[in-house]
C-alpha atoms as a PDB file:
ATOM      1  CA  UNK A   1       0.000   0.000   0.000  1.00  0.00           C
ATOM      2  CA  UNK A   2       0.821   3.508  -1.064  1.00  0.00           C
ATOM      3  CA  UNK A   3       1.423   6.374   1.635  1.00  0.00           C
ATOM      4  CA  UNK A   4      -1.396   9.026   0.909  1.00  0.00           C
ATOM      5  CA  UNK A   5       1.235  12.210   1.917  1.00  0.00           C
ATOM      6  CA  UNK A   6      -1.871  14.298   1.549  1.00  0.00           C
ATOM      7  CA  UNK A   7      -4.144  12.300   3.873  1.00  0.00           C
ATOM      8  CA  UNK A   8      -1.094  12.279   6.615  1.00  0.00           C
ATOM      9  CA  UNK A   9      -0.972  15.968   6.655  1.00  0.00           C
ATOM     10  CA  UNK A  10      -4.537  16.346   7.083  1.00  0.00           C
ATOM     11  CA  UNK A  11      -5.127  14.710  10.167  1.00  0.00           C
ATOM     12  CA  UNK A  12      -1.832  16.349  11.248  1.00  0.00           C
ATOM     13  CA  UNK A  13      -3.376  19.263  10.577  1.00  0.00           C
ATOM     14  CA  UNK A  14      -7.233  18.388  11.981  1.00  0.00           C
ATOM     15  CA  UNK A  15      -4.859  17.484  15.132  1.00  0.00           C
ATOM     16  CA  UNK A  16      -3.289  21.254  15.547  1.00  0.00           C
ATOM     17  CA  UNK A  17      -6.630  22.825  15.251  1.00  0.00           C
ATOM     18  CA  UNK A  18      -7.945  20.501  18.070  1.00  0.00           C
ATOM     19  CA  UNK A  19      -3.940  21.402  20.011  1.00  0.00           C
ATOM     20  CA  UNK A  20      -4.937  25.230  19.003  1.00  0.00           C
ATOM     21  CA  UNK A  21      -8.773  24.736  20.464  1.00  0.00           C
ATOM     22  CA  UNK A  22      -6.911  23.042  23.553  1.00  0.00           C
ATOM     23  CA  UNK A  23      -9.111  19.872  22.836  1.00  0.00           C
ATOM     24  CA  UNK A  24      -6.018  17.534  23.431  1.00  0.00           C
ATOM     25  CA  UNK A  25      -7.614  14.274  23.516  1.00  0.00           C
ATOM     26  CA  UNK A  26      -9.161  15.035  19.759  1.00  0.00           C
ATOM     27  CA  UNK A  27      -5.838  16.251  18.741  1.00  0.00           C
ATOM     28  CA  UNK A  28      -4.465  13.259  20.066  1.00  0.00           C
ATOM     29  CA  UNK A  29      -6.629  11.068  18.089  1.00  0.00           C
ATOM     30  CA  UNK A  30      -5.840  12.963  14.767  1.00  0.00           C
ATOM     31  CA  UNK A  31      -1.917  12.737  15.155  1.00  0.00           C
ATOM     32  CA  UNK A  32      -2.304   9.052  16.039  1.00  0.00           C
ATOM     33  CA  UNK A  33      -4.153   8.665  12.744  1.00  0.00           C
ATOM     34  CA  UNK A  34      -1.117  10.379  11.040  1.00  0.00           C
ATOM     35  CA  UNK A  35       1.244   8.601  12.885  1.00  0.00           C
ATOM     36  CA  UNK A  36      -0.192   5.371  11.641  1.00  0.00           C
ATOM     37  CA  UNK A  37      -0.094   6.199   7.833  1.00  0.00           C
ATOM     38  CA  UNK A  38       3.509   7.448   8.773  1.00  0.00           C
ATOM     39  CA  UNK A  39       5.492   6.588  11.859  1.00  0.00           C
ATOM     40  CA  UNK A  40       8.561   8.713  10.934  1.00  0.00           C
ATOM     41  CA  UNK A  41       6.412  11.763  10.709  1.00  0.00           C
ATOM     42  CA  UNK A  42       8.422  13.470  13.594  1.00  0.00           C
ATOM     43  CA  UNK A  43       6.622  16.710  13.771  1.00  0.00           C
ATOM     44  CA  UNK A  44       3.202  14.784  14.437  1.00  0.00           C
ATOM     45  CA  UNK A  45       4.564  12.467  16.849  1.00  0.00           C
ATOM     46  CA  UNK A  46       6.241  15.695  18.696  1.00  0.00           C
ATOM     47  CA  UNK A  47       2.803  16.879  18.642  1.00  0.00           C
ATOM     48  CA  UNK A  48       1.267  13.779  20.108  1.00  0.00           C
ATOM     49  CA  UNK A  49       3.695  13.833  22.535  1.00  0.00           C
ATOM     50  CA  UNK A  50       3.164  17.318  23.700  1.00  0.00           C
ATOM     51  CA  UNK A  51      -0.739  16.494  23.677  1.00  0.00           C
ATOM     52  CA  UNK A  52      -0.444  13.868  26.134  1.00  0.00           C
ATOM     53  CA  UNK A  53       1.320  15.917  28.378  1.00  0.00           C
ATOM     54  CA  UNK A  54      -0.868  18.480  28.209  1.00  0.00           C
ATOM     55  CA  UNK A  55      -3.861  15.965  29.545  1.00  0.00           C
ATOM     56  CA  UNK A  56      -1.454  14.769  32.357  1.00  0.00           C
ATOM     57  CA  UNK A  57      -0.815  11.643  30.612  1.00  0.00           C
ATOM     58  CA  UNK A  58       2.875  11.850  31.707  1.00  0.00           C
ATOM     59  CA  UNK A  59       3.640   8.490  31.182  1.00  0.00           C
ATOM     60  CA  UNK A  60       2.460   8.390  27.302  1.00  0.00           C
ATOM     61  CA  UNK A  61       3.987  11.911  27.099  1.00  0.00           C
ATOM     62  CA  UNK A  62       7.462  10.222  28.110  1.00  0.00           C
ATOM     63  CA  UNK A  63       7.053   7.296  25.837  1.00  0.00           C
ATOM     64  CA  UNK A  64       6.052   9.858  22.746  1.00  0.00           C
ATOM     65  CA  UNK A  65       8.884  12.011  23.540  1.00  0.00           C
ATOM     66  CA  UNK A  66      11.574   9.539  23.775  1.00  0.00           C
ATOM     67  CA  UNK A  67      10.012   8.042  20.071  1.00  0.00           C
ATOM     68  CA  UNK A  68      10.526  12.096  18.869  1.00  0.00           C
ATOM     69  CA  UNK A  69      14.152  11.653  19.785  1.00  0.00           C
ATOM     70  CA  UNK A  70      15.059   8.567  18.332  1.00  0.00           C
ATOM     71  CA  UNK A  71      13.625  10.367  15.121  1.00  0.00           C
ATOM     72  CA  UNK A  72      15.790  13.356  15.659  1.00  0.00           C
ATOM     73  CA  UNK A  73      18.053  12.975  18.410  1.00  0.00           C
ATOM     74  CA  UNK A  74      18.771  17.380  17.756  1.00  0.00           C
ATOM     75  CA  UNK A  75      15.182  18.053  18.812  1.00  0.00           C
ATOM     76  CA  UNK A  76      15.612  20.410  21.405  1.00  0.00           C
ATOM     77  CA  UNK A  77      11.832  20.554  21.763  1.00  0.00           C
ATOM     78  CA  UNK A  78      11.499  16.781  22.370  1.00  0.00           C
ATOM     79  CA  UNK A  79      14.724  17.186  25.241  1.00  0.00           C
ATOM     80  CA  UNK A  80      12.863  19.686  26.855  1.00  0.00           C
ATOM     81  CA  UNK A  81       9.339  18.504  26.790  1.00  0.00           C
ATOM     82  CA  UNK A  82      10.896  15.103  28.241  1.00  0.00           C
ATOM     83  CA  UNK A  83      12.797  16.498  31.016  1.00  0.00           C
ATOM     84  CA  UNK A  84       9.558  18.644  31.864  1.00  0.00           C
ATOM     85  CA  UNK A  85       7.279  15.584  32.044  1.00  0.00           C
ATOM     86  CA  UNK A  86      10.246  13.583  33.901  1.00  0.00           C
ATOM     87  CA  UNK A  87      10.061  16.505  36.589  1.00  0.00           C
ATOM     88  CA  UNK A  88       6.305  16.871  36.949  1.00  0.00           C
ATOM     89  CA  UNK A  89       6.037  13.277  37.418  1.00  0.00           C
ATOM     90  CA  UNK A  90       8.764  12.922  40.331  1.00  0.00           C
ATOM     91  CA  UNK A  91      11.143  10.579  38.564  1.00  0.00           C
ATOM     92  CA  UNK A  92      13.939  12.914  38.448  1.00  0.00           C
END
């Protein structure tokens, strides 16, 4: 099967609206969708990450961000995020 590059970006996309509306748990459904059609996509999975976190899902947060990483180990975004959700939930 084919990657649709078009129907990745959409729900990419459909997911930042919901991150812009702070609707987080619809956002995270649309960059899941995305991220299924396209693992590698590294800004959606960013995204995902920094949706989880921002439910309080620090554990999925941690997982997503450490998946950004081994994308692009230079993400300083994904370094951040992950040592923000390691301190809010108490494991550093």
């Amino acid at each position: 099967m084919k990657l649709n590059p078009k129907k990745i970006e959409a729900y990419y996309n459909i997911g930042n609206s919901y991150c812009n509306k702070n609707d987080f748990n619809q956002a995270i459904h649309y960059y899941t969708k995305a991220i299924s059609f396209d693992p590698g996509h590294e800004p959606a999975v960013y995204n995902l990450g920094y949706a989880f976190h921002r439910t309080g899902d620090l554990e999925q947060a941690i997982k997503t961000y450490k998946a950004g990483i081994s994308l692009n180990n230079k993400s300083a975004e994904c370094h951040f995020n992950l040592a923000s959700a390691y301190e809010e939930s108490g494991d550093i």
